[in-house]
C-alpha atoms as a PDB file:
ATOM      1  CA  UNK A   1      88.064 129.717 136.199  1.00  0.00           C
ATOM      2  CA  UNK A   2      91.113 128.676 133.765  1.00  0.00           C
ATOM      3  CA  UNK A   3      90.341 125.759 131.366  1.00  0.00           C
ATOM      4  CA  UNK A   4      92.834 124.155 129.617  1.00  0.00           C
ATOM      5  CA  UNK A   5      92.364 122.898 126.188  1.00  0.00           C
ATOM      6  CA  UNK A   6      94.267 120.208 124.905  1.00  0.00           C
ATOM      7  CA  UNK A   7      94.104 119.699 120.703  1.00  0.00           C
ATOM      8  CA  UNK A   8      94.301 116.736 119.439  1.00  0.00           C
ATOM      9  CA  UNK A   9      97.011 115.978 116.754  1.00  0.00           C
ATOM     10  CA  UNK A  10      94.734 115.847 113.265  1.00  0.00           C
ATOM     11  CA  UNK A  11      97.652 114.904 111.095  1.00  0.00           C
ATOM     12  CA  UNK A  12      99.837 111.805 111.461  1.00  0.00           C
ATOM     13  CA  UNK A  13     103.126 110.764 109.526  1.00  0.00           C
ATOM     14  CA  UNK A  14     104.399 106.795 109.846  1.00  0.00           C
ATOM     15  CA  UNK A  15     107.340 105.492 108.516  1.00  0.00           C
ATOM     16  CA  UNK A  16     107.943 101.288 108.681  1.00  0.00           C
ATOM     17  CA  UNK A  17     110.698 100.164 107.491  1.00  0.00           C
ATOM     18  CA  UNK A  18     110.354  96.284 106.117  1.00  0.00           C
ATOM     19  CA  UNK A  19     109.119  94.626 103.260  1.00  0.00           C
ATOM     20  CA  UNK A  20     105.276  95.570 102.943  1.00  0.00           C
ATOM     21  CA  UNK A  21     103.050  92.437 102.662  1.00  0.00           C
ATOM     22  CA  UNK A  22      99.766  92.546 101.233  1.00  0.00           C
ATOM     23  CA  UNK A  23      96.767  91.124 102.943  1.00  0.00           C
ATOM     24  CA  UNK A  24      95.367  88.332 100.855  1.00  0.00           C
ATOM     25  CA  UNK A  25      91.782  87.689  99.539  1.00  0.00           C
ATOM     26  CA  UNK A  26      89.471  85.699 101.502  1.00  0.00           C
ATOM     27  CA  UNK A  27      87.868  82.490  99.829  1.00  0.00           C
ATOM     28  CA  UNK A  28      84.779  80.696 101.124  1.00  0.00           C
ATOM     29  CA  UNK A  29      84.605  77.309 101.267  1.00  0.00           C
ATOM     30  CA  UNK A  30      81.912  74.065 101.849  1.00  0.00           C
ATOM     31  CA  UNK A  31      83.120  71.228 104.058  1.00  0.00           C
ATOM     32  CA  UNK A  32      81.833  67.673 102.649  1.00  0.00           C
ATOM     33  CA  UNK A  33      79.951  67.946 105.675  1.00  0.00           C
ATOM     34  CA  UNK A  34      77.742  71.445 104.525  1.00  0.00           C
ATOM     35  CA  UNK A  35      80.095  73.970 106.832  1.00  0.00           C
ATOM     36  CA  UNK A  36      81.359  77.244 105.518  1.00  0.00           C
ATOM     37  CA  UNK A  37      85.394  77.631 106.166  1.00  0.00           C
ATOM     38  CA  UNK A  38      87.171  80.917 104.955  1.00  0.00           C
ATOM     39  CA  UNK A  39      90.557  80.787 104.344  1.00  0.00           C
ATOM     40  CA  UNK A  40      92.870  83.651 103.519  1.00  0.00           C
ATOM     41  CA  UNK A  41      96.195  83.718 101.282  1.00  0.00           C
ATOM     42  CA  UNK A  42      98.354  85.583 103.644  1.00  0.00           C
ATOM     43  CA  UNK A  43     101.511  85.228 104.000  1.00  0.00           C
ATOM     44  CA  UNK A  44     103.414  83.935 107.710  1.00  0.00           C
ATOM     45  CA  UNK A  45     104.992  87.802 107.543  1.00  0.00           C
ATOM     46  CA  UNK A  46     101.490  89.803 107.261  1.00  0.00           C
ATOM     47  CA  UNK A  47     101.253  89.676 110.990  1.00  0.00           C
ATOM     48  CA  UNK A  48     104.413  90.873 111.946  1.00  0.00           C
ATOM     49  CA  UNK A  49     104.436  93.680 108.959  1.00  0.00           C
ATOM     50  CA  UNK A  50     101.046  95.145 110.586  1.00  0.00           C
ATOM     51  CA  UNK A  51     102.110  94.757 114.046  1.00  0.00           C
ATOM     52  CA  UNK A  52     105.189  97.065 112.643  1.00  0.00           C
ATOM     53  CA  UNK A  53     102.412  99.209 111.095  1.00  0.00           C
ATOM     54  CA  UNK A  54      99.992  99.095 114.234  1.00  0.00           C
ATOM     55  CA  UNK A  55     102.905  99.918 116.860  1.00  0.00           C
ATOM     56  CA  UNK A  56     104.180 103.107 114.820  1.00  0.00           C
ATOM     57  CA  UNK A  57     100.766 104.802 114.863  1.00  0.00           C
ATOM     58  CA  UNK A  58     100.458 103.846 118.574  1.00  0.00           C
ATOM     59  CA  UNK A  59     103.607 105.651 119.621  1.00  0.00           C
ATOM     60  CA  UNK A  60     102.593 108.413 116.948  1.00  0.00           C
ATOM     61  CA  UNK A  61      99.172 108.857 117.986  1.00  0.00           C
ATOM     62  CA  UNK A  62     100.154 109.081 121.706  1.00  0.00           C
ATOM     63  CA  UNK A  63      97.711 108.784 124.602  1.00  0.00           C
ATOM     64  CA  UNK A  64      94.724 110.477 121.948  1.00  0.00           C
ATOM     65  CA  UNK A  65      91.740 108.607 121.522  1.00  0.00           C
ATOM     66  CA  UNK A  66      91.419 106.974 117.652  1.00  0.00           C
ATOM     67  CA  UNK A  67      89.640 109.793 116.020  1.00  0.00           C
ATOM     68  CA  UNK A  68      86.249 108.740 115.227  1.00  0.00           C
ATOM     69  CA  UNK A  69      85.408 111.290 111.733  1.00  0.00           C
ATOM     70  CA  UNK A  70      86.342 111.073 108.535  1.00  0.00           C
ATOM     71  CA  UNK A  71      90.089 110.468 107.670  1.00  0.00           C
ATOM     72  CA  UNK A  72      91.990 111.067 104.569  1.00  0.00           C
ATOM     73  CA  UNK A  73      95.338 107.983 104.026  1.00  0.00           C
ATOM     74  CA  UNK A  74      98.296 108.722 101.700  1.00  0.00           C
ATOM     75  CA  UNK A  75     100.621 105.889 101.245  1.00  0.00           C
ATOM     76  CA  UNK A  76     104.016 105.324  99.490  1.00  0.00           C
ATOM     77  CA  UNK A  77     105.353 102.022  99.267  1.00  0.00           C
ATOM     78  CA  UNK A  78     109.095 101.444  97.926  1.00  0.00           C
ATOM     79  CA  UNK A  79     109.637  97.651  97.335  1.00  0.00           C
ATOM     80  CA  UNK A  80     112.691  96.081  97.102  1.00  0.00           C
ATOM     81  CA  UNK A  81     114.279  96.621  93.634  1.00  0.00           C
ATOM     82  CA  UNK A  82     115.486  92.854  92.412  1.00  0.00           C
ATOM     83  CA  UNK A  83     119.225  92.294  91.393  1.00  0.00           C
ATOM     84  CA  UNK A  84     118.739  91.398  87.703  1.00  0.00           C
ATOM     85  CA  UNK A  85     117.173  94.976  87.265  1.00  0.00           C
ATOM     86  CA  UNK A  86     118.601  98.369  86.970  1.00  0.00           C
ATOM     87  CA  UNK A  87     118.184 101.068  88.452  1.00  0.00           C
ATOM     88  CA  UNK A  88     116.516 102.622  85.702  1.00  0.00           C
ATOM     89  CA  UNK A  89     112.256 101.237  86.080  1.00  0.00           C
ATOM     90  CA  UNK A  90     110.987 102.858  88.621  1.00  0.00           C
ATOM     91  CA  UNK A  91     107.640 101.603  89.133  1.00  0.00           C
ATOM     92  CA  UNK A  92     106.744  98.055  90.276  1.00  0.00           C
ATOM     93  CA  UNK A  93     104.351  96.392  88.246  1.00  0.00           C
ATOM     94  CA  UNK A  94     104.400  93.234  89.744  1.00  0.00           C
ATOM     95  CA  UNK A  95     103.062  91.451  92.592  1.00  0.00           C
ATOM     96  CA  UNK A  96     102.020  92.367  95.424  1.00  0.00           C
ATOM     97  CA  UNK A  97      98.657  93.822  93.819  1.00  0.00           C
ATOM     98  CA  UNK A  98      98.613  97.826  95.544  1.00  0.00           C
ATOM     99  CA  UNK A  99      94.836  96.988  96.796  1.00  0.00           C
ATOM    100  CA  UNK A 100      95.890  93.831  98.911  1.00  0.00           C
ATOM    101  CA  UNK A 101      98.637  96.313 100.157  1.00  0.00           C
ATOM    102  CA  UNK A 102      96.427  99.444 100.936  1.00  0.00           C
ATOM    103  CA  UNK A 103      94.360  96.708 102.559  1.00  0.00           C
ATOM    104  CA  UNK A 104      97.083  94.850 105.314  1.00  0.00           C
ATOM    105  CA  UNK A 105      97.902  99.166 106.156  1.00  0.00           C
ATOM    106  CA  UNK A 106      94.170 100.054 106.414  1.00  0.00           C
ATOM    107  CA  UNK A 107      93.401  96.951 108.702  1.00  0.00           C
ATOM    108  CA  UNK A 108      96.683  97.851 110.790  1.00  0.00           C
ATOM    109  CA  UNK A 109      95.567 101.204 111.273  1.00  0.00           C
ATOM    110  CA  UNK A 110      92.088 100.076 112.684  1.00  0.00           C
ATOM    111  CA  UNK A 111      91.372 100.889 116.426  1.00  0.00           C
ATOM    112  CA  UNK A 112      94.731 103.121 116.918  1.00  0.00           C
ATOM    113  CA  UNK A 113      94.412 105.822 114.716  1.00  0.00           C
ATOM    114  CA  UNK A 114      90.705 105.754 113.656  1.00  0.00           C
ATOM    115  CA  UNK A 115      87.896 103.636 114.630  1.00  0.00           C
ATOM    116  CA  UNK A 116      87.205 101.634 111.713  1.00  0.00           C
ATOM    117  CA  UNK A 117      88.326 101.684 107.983  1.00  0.00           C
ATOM    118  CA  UNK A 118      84.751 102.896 106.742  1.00  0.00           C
ATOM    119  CA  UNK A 119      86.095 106.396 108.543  1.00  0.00           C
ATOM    120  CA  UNK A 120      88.395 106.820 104.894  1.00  0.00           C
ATOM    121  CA  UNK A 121      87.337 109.096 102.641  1.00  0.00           C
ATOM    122  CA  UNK A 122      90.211 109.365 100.260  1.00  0.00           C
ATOM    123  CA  UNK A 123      93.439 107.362  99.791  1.00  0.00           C
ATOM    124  CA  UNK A 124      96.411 108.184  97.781  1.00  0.00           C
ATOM    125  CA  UNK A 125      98.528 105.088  97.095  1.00  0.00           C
ATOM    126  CA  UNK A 126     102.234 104.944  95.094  1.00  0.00           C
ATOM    127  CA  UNK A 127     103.806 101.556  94.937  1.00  0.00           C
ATOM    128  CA  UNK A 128     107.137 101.978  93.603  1.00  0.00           C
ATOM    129  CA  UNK A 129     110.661 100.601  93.663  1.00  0.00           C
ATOM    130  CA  UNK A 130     113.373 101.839  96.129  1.00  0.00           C
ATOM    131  CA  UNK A 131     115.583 104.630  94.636  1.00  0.00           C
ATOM    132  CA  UNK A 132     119.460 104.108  94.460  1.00  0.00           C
ATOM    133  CA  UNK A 133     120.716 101.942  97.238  1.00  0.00           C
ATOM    134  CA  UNK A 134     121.371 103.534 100.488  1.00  0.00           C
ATOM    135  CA  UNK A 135     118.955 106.585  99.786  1.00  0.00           C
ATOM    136  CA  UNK A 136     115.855 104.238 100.344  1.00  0.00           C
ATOM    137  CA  UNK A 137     115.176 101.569 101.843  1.00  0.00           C
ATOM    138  CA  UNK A 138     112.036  99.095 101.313  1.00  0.00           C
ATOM    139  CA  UNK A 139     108.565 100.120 103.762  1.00  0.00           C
ATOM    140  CA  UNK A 140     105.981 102.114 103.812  1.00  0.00           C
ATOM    141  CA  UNK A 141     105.509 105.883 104.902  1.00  0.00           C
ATOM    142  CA  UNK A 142     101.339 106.516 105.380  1.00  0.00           C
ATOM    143  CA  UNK A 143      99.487 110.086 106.317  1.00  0.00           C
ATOM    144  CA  UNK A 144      96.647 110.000 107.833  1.00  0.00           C
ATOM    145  CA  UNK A 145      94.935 113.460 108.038  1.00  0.00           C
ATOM    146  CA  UNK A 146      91.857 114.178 109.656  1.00  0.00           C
ATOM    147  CA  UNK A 147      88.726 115.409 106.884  1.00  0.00           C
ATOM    148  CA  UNK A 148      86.841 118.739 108.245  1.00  0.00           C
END
């Protein structure tokens, strides 16, 4: 009998092109009347940015099941440089905060390319500005590799 073995892919490379939004903190609050309400401080373009993120690793990932081990993530993020700077800073050291970043990718990545964020055992991050105009462009490229 012939059995054919099919190996799933173990390494994954996105690239999303956009303006990466970070996914804001979550605040608990008490009504007057004694109920609990969390709100978050996202923006109206996190959805959309980890839709973007979410549909990338689908087509990546194929028709393979999330893998369900441990993962390592690498992400780069180049953020729009503003006008009134040169080109000569490279790294952004403003808002958004790289955690609150990491965060909107790792939530995006949920359920398509692993089964839940606890799965992470490493992450690299870089959040940087975009190189010389019209050799970068602002988004996000993430690895996710599985951990033996």
């Amino acid at each position: 009998m012939v059995e054919a073995v099919v190996e799933r892919p173990t390494r994954w490379t996105l690239t999303v092109r956009g303006a990466p939004q970070p996914k804001g903190s979550l605040r608990s609050l008490r009504t007057p009347s004694g109920a609990t309400v969390t709100t978050a401080s996202n923006t109206p373009t996190l959805g959309p940015w980890m839709d973007a993120i979410a549909a990338a690793a689908q087509t990546e990932r194929g028709d393979h099941p999330p893998v369900t081990g441990p993962v390592s993530v690498t992400m780069t993020f180049s953020m729009a440089r503003p006008k009134t700077r040169g080109n000569a800073r490279l790294h952004h050291v403003v808002r958004p905060d790289l955690d609150k970043l990491i965060r909107a990718v790792l939530d995006a990545l949920t359920g398509v390319l692993f089964t839940d964020d606890s799965q992470v055992t490493s992450i690299t991050a870089i959040k940087r500005y975009v190189q010389i105009a019209g050799y970068d462009v602002p988004g996000v490229i993430v690895r996710v590799e599985s951990v033996s």
